[in-house]
N, C-alpha and C. Protein backbone atom coordinates (compact mmCIF):
# COMPACT_ATOMS: atom_id res chain seq x y z
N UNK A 1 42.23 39.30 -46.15
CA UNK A 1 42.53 39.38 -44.74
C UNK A 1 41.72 38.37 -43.94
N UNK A 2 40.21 38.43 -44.42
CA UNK A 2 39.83 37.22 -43.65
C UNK A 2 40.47 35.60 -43.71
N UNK A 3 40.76 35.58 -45.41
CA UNK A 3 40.99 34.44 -45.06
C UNK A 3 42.34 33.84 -44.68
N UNK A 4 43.03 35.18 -44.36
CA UNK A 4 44.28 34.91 -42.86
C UNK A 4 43.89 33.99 -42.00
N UNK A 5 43.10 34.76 -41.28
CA UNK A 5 42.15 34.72 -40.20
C UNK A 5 41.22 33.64 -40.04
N UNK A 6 40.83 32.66 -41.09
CA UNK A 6 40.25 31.61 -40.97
C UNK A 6 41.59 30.55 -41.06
N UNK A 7 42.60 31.00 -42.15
CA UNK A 7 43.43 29.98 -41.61
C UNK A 7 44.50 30.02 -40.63
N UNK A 8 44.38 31.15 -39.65
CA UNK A 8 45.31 31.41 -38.44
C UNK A 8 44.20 30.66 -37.42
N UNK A 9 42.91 30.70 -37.62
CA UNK A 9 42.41 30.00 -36.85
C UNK A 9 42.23 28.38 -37.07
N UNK A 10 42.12 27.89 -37.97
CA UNK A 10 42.07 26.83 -38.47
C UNK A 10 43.39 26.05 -37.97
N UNK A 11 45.13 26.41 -38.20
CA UNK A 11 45.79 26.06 -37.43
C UNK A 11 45.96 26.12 -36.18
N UNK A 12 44.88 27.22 -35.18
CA UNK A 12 45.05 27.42 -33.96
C UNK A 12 44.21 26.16 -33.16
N UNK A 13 43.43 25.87 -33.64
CA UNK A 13 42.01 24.79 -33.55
C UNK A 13 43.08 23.49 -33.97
N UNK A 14 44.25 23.30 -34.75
CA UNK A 14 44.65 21.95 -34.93
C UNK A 14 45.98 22.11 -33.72
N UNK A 15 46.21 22.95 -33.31
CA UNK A 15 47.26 23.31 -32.49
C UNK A 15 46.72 22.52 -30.97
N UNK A 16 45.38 23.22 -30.45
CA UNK A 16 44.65 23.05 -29.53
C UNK A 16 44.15 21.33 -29.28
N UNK A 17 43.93 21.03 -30.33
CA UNK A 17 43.36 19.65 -30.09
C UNK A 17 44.58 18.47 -30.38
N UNK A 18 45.50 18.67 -31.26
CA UNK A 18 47.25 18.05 -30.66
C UNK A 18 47.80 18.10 -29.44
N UNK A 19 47.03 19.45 -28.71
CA UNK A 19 47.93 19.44 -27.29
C UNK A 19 47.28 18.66 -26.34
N UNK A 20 45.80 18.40 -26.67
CA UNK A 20 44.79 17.39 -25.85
C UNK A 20 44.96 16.01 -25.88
N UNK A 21 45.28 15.71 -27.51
CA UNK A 21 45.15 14.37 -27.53
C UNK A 21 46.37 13.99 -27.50
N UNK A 22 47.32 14.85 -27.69
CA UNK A 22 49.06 14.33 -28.15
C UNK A 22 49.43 13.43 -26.30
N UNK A 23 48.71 14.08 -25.33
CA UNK A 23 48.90 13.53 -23.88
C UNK A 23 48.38 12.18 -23.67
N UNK A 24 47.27 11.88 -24.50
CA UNK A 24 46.24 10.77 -24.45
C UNK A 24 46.56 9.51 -25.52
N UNK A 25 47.38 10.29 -26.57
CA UNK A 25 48.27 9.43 -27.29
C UNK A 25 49.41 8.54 -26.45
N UNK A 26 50.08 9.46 -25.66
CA UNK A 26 51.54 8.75 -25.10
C UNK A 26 51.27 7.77 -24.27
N UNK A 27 50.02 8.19 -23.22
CA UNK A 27 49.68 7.72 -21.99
C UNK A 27 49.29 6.39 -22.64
N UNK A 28 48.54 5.94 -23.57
CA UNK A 28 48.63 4.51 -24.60
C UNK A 28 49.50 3.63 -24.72
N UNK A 29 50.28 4.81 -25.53
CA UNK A 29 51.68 3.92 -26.22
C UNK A 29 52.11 3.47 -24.89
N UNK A 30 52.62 4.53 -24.07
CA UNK A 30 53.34 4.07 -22.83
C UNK A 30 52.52 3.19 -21.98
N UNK A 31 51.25 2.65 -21.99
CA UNK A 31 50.42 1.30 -21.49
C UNK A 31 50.65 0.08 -22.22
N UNK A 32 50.78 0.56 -23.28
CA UNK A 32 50.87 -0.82 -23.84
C UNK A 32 52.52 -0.99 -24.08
N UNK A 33 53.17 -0.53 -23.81
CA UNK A 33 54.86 -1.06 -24.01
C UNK A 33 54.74 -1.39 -22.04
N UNK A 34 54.08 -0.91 -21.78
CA UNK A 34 54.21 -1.66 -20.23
C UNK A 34 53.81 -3.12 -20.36
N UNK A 35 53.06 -3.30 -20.81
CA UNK A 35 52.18 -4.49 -20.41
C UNK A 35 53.29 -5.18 -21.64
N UNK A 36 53.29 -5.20 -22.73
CA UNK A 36 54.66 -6.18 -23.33
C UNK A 36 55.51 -6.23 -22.67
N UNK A 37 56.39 -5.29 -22.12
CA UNK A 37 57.51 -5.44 -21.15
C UNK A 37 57.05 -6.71 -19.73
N UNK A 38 55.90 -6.57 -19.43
CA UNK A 38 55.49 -7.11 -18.18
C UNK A 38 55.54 -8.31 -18.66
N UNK A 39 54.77 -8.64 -19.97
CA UNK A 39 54.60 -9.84 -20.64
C UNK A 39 56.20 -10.79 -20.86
N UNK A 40 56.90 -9.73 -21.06
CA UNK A 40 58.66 -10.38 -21.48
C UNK A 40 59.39 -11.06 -20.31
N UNK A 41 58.96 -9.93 -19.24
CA UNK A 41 59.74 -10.06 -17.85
C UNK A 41 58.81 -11.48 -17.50
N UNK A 42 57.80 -11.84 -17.76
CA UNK A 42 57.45 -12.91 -16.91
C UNK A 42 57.69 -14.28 -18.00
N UNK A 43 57.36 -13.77 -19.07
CA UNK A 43 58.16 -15.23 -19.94
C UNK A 43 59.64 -15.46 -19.41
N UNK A 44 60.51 -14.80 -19.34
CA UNK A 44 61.76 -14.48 -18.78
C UNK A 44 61.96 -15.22 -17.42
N UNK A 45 61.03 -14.89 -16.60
CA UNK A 45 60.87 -15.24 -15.13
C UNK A 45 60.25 -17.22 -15.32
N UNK A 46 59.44 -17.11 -15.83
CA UNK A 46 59.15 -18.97 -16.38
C UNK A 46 60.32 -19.29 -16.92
N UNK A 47 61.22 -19.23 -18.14
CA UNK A 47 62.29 -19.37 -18.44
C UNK A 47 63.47 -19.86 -17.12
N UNK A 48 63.56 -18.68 -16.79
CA UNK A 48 64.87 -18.95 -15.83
C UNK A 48 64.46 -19.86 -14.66
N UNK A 49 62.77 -20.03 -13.96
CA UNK A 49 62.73 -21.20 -13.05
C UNK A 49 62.71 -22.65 -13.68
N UNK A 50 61.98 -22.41 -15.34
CA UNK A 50 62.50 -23.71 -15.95
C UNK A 50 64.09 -24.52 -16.10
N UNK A 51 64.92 -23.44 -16.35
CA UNK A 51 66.34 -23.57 -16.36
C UNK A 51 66.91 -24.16 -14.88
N UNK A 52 66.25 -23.33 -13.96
CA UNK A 52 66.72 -23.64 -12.40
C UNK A 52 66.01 -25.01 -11.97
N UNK A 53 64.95 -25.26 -12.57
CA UNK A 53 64.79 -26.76 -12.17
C UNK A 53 65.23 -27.97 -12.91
N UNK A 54 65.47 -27.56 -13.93
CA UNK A 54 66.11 -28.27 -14.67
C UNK A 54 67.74 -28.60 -14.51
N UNK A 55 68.67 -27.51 -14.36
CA UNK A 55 69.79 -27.50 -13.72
C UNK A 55 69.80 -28.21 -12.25
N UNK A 56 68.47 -28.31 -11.26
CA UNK A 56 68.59 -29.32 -10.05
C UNK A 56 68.27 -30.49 -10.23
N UNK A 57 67.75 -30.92 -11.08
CA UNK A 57 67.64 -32.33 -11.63
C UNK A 57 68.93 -32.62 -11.84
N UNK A 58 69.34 -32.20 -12.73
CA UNK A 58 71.30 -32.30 -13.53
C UNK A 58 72.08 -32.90 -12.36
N UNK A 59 72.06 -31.71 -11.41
CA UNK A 59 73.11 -31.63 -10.15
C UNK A 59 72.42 -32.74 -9.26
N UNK A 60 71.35 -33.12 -9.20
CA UNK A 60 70.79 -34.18 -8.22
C UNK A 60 71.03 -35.52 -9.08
N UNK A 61 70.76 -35.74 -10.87
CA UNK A 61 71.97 -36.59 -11.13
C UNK A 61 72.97 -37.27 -11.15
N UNK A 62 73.81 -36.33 -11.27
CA UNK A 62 75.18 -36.28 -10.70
C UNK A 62 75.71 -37.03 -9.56
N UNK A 63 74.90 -35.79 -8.69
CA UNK A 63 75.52 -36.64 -6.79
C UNK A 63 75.11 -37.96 -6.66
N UNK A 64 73.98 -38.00 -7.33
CA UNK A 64 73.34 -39.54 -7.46
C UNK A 64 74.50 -40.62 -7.84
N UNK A 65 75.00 -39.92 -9.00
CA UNK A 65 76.25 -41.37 -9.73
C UNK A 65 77.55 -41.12 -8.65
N UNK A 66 77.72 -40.34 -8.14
CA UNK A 66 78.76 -40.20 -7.24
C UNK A 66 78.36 -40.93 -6.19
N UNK A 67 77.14 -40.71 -5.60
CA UNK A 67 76.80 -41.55 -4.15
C UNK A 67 77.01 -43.06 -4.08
N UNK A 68 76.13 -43.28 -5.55
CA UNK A 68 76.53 -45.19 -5.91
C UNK A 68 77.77 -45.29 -6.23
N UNK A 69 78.55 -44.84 -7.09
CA UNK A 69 79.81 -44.83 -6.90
C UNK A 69 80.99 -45.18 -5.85
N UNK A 70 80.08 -44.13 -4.47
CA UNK A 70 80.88 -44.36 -3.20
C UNK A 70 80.88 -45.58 -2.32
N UNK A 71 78.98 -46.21 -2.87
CA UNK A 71 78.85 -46.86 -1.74
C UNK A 71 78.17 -48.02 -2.43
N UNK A 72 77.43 -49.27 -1.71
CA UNK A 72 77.41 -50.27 -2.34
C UNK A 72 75.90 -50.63 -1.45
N UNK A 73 74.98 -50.08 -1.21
CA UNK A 73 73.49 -49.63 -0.78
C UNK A 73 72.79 -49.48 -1.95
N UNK A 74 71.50 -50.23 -1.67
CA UNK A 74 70.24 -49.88 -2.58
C UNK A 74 69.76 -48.73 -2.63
N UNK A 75 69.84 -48.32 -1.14
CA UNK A 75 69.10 -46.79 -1.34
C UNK A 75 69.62 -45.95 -2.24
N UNK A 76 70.72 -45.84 -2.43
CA UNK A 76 71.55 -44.50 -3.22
C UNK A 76 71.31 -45.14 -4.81
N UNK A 77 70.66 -46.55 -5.19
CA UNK A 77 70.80 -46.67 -6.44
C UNK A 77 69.26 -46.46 -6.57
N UNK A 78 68.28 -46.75 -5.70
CA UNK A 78 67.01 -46.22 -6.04
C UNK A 78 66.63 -44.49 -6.19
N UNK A 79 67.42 -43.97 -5.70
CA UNK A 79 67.55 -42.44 -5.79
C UNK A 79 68.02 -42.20 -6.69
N UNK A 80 69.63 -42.95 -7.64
CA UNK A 80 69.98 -42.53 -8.83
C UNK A 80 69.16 -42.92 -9.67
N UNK A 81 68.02 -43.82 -10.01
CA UNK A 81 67.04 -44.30 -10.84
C UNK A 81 65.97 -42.74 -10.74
N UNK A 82 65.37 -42.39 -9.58
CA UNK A 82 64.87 -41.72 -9.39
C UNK A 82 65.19 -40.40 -9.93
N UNK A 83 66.21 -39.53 -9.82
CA UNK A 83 66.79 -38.86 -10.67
C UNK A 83 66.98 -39.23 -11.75
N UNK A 84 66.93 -40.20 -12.81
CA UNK A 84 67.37 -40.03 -13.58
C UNK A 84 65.65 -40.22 -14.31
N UNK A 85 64.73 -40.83 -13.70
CA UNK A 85 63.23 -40.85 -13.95
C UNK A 85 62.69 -39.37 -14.39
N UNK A 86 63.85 -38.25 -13.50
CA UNK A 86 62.52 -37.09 -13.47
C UNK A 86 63.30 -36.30 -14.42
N UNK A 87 64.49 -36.78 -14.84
CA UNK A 87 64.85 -35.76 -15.98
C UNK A 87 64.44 -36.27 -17.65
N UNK A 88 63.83 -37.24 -17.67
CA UNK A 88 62.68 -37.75 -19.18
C UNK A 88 61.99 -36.66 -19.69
N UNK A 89 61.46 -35.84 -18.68
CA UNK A 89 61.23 -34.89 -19.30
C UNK A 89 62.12 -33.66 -19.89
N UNK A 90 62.85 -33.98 -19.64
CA UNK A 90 63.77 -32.25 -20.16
C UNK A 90 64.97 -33.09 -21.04
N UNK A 91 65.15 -34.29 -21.51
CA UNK A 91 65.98 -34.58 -22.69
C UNK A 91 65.09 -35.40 -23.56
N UNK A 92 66.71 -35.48 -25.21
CA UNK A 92 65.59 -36.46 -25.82
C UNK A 92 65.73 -37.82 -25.48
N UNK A 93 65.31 -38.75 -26.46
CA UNK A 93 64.88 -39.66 -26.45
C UNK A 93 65.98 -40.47 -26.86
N UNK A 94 66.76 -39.88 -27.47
CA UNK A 94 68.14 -40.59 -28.10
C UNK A 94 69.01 -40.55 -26.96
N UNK A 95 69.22 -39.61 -26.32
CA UNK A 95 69.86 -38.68 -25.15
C UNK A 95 69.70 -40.00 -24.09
N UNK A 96 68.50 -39.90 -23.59
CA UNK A 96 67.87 -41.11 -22.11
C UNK A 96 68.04 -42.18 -22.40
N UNK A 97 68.38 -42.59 -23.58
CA UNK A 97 68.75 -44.13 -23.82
C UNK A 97 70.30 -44.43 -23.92
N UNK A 98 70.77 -43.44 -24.10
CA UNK A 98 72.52 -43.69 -23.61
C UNK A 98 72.52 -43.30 -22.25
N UNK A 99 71.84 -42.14 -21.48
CA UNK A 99 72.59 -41.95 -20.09
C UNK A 99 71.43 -43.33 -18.96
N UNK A 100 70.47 -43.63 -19.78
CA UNK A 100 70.03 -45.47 -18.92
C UNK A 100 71.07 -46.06 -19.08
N UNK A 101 71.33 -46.22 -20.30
CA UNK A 101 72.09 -47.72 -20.31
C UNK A 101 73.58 -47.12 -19.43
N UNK A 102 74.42 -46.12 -19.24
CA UNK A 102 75.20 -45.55 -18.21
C UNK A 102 75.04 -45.61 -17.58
N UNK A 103 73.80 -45.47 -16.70
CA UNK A 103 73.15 -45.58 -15.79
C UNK A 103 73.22 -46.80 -15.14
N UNK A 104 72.48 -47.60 -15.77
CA UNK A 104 72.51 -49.07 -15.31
C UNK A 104 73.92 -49.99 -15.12
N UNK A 105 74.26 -49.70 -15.73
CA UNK A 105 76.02 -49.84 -16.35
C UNK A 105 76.64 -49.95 -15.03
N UNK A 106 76.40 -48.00 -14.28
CA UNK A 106 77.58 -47.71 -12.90
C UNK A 106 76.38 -48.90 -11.70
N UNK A 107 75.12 -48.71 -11.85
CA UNK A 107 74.59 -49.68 -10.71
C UNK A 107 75.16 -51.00 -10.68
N UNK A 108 74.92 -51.11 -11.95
CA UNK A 108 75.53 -52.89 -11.75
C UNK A 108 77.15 -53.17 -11.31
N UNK A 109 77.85 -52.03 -11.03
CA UNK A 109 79.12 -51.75 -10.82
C UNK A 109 80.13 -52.49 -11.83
N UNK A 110 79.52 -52.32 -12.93
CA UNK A 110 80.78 -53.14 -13.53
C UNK A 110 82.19 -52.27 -14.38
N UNK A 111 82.77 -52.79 -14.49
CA UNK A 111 83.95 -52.09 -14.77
C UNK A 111 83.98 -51.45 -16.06
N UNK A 112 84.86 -49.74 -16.00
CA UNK A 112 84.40 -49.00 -16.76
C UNK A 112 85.33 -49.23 -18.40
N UNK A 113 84.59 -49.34 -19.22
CA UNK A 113 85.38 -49.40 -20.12
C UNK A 113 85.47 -47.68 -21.14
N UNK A 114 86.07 -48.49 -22.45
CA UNK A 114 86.81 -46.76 -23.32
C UNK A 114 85.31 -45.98 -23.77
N UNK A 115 84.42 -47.38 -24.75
CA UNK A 115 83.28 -47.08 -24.55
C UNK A 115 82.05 -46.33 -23.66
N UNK A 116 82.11 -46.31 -22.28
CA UNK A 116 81.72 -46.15 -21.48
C UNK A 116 82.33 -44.39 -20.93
N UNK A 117 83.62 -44.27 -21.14
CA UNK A 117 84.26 -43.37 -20.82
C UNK A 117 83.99 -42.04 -22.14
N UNK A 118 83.46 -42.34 -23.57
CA UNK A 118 83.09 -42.01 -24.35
C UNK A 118 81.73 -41.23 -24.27
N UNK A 119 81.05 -42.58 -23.66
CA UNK A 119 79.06 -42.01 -23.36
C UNK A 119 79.38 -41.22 -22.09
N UNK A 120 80.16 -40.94 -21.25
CA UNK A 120 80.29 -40.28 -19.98
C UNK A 120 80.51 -38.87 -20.49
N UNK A 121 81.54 -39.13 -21.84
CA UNK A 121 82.23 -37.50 -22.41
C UNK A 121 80.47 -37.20 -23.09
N UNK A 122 79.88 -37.75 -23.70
CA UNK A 122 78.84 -37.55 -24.76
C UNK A 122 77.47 -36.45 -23.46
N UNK A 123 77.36 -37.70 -22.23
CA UNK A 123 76.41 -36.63 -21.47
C UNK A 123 76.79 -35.49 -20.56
N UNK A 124 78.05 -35.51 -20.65
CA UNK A 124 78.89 -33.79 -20.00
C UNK A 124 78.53 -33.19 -21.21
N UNK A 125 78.66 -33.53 -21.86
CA UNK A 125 78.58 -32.16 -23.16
C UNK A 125 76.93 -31.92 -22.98
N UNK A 126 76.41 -33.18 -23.34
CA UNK A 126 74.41 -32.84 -23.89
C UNK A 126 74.37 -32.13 -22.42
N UNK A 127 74.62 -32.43 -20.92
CA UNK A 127 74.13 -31.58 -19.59
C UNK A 127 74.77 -30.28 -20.04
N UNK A 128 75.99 -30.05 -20.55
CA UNK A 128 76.55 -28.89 -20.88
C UNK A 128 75.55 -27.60 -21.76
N UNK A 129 75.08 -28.81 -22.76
CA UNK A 129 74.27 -28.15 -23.61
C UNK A 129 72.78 -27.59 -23.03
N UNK A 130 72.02 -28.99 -22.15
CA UNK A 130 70.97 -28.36 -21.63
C UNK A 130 71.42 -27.05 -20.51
N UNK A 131 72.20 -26.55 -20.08
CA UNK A 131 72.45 -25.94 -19.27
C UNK A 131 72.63 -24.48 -19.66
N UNK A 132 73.06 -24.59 -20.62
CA UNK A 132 73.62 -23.35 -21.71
C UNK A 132 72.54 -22.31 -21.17
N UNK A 133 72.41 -21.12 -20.82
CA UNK A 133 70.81 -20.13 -20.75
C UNK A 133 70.73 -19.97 -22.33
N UNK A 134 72.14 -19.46 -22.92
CA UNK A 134 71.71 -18.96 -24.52
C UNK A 134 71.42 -20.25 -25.53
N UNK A 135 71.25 -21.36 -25.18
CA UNK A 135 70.76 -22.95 -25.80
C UNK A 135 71.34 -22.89 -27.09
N UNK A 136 72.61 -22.68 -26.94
CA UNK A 136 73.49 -22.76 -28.47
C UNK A 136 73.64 -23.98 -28.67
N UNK A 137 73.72 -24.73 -30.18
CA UNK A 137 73.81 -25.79 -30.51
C UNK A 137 75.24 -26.45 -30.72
N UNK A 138 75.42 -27.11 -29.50
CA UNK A 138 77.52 -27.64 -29.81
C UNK A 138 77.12 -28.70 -30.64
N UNK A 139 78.69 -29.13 -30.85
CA UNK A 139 78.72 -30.41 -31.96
C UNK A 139 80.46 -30.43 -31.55
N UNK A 140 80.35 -31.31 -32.33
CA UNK A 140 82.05 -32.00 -32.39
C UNK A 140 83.03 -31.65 -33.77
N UNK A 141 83.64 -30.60 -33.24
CA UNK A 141 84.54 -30.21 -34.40
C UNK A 141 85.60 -31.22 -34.54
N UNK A 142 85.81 -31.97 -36.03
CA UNK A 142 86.80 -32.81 -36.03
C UNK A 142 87.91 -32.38 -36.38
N UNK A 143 87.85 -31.12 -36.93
CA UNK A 143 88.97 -29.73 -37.45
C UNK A 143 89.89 -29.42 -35.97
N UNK A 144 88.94 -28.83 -35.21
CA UNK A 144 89.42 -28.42 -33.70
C UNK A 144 89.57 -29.70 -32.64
N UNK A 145 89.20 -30.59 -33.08
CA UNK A 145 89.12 -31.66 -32.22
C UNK A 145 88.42 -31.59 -30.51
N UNK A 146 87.09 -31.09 -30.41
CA UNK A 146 86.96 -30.69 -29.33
C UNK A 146 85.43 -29.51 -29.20
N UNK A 147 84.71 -29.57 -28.66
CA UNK A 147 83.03 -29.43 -28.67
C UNK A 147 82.92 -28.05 -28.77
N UNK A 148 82.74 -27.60 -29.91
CA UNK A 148 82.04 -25.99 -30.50
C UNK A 148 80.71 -26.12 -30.18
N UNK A 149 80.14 -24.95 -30.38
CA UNK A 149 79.08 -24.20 -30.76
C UNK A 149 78.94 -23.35 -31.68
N UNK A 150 77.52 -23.47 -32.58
CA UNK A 150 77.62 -22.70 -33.37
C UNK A 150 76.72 -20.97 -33.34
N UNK A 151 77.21 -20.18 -33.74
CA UNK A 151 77.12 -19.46 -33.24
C UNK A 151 75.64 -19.03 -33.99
């Protein structure tokens, strides 16, 4: 009979100190899945202003080759140089040496050729690609005739 009684107490004593610490356990776990979560949300938050400045470079690009395009002013070709200066950082190296030489190409206004109309299709796709949020890798299906991603 006693040793009921030592082990009715023995589980009562492991009962008692689960209900103390089992609170002091969660209150943990649930600190530290905060602070990862906090940690995600702000990688997340750098992410998407990287994307958003990067996407205004693109679009300030752009209007850039449209402006020289329209008009026949230095200023609008020192601004498309300029834009096209601050996006070195966010492509490669293979990438900036076809959309320069495009580049230089529409300043000098000379007339567009098939070639030319080719490297124009090549940096819609790579801006396409930097733009992507999910940064899937396209390519040129010669099957489909026409710019996949792979999944």
């Amino acid at each position: 009979m006693q040793d009921q009684i030592v082990v009715s107490a023995f589980w009562a004593m492991v009962l008692v100190i689960g209900s103390i610490v089992s609170p002091i356990v969660v209150a943990l776990i649930n600190r530290c899945m905060d602070i990862h979560k906090e940690k995600i949300r702000l990688q997340q938050r750098r992410y998407d202003e990287f994307i958003a400045h990067e996407r205004e470079l693109i679009e300030q690009y752009l209007r850039g080759l449209i402006a020289v395009q329209k008009s026949s002013g230095n200023d609008e070709d020192v601004k498309l140089l300029e834009s096209l200066y601050a996006l070195i950082p966010y492509i490669s190296s293979g990438f900036y040496n076809q959309l320069q030489k495009y580049t230089l190409h529409v300043i000098n206004g000379d007339k567009v050729t098939k070639e030319d109309l080719l490297t124009f299709s090549t940096i819609g796709t790579i801006f396409t690609q930097a733009l992507d949020p999910q940064r899937r890798k396209w390519k040129w299906s010669k099957w489909r005739k026409k710019w996949t991603y792979k999944a």
